[in-house]
Protein backbone atom coordinates (compact mmCIF):
# COMPACT_ATOMS: atom_id res chain seq x y z
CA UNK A 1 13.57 7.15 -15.77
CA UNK A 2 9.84 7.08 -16.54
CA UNK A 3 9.08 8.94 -19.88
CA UNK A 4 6.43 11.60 -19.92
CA UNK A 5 4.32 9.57 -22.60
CA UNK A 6 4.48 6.41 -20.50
CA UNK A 7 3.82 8.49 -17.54
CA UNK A 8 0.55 9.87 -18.84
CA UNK A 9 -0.47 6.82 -20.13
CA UNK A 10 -0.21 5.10 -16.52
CA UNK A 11 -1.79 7.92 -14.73
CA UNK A 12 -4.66 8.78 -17.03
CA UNK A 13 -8.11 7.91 -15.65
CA UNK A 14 -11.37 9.02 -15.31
CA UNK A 15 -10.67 10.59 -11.91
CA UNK A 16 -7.10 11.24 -12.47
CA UNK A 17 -6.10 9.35 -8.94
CA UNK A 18 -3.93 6.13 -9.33
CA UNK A 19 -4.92 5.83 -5.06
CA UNK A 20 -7.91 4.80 -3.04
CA UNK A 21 -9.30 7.63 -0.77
CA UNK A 22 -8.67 7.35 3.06
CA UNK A 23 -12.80 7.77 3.20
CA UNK A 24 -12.72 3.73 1.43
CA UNK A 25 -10.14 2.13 3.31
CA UNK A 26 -9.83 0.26 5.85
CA UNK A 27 -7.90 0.95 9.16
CA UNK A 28 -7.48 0.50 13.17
CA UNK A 29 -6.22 3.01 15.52
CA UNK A 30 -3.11 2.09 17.52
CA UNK A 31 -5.17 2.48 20.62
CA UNK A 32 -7.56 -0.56 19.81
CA UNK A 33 -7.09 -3.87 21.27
CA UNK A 34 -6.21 -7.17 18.92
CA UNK A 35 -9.45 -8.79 19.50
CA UNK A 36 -11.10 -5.50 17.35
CA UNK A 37 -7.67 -6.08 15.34
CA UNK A 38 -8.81 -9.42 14.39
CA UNK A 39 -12.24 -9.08 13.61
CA UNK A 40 -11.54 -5.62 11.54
CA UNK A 41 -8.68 -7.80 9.54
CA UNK A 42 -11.00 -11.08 9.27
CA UNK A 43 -13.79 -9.46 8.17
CA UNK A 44 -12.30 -7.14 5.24
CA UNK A 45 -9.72 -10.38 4.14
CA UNK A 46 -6.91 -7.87 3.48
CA UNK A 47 -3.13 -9.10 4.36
CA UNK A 48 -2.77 -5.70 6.36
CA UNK A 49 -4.25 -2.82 7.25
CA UNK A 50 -2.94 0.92 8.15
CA UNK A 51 -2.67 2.35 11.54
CA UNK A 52 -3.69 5.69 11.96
CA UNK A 53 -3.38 7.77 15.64
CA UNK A 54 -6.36 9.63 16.57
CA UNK A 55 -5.03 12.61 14.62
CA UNK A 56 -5.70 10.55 11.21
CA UNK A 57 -1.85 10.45 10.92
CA UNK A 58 -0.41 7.07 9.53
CA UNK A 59 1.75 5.17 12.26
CA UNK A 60 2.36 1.54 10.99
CA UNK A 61 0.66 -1.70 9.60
CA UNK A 62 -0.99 -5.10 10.98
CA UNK A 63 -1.70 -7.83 9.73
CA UNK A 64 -3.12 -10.94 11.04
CA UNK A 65 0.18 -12.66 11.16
CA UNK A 66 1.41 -10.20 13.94
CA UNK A 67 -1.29 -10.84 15.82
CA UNK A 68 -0.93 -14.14 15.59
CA UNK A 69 3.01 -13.90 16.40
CA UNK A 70 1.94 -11.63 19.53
CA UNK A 71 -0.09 -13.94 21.27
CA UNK A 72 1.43 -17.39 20.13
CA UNK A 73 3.35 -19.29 23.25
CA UNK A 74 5.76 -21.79 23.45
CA UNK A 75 3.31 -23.99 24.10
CA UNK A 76 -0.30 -22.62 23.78
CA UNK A 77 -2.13 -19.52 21.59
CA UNK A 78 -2.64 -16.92 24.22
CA UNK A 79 -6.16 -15.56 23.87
CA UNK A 80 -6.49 -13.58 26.60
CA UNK A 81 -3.80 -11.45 25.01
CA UNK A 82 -6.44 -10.40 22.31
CA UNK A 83 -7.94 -8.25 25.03
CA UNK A 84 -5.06 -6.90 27.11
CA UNK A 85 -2.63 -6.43 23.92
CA UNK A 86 -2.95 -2.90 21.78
CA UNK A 87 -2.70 -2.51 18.14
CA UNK A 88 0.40 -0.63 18.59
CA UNK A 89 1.88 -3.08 20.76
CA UNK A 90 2.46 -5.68 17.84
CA UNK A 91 2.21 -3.41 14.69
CA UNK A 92 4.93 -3.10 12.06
CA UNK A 93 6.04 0.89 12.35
CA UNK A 94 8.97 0.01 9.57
CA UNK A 95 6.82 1.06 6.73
CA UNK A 96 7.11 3.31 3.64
CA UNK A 97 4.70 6.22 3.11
CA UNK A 98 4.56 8.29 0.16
CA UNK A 99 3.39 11.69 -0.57
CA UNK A 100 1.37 12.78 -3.60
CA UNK A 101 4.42 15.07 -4.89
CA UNK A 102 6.72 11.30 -5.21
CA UNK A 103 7.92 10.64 -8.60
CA UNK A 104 6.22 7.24 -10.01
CA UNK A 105 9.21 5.53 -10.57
CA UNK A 106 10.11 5.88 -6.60
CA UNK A 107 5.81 4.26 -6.05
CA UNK A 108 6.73 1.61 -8.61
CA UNK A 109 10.37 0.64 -7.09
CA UNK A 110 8.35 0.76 -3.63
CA UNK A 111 5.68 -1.84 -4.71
CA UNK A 112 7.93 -4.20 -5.42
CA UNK A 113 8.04 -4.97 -1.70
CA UNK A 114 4.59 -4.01 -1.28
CA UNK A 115 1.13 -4.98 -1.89
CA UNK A 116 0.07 -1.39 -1.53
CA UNK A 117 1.84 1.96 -0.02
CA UNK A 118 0.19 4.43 1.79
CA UNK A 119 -0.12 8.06 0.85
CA UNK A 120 0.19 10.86 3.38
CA UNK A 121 0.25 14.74 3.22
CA UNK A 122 3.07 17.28 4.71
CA UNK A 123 1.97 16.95 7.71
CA UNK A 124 1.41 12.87 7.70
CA UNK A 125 -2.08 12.81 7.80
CA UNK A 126 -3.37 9.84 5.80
CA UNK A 127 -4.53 9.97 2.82
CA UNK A 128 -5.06 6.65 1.26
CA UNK A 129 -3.42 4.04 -0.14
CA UNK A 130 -1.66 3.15 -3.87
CA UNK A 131 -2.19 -0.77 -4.20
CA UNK A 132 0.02 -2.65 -6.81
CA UNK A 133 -3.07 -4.50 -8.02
CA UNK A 134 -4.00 -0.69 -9.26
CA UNK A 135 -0.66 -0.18 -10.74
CA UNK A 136 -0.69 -3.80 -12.83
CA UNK A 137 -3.84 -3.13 -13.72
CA UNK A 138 -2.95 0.04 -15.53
CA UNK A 139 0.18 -1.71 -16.62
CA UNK A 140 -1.93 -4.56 -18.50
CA UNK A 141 -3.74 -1.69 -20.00
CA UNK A 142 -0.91 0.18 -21.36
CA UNK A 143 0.70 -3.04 -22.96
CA UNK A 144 -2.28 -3.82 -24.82
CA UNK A 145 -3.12 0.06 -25.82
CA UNK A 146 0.45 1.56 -26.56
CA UNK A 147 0.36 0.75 -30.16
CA UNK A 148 -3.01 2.32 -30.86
CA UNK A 149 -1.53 5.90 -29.30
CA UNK A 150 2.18 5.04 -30.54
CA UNK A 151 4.21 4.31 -33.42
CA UNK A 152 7.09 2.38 -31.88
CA UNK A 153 10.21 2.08 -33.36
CA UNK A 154 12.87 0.17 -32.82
CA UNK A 155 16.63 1.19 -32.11
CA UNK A 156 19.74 0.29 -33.62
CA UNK A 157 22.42 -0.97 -31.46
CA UNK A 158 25.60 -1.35 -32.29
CA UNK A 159 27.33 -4.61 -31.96
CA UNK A 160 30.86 -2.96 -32.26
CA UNK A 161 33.25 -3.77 -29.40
């Protein structure tokens, strides 16, 4: 379990989000073909990217290496696939998605997997995304600053068996 003063510590900013907006990230619709997929994915030089539907709910992830899996042959890369195939023909619907009411030890355990998580309302509407980079970087942060808001002491164990 997290404790409170750790907790705060973590989640205190400026803004008070640890997540970046739905309005600043990048994303495809499950109805757009993998030659927009690839040029969305090559030009941003993220791993992966969400899916959304066209009701702004989040459906899944892609990443360049599906694409690349969904039109590789035995024996030749299959470009005409890039036109025919749809983003939700290849995309990876196995995904976790959090909600702003998750405790921060279940978004921590979850980015160990991850390179981000995305965040969705009640109704699954998207709402952004929590990247570890965001999380480490507030990590390194609290490391160096606990003992300037903290006296920590030390426990006693005992050795007894």
């Amino acid at each position: 379990m997290i404790s409170e003063e750790v907790r705060k510590m973590l989640l205190q900013d400026d803004d008070g989000q640890i997540f970046v907006s739905s309005e600043n990230v990048a994303n495809l619709n499950l109805n757009n073909n993998l030659n927009h997929a690839v040029l969305v994915l090559s030009k941003i030089g993220y791993n992966a990217i969400p899916v959304l539907d066209n009701d702004s709910h989040i459906r899944g992830l892609i990443s360049m290496s599906m694409i690349m899996n969904a039109i590789m042959g035995l024996d030749a890369i299959r470009f005409e696939a890039l036109e025919t195939l749809k983003v939700k023909d290849v995309m990876d619907t196995n995904v976790p998605i959090m909600d702003e009411s998750d405790e921060l030890e279940d978004v921590l355990r979850n980015l160990i997997d991850h390179s981000f998580l995305c965040l969705a309302d009640e109704q699954g509407v998207f709402k952004g995304i929590v990247t570890r980079k965001e999380i480490l970087s507030r990590v390194n942060h609290l490391v160096h600053e606990i003992h300037n808001q903290y006296t920590l002491l030390v426990k006693e164990t005992s050795n007894a068996k």
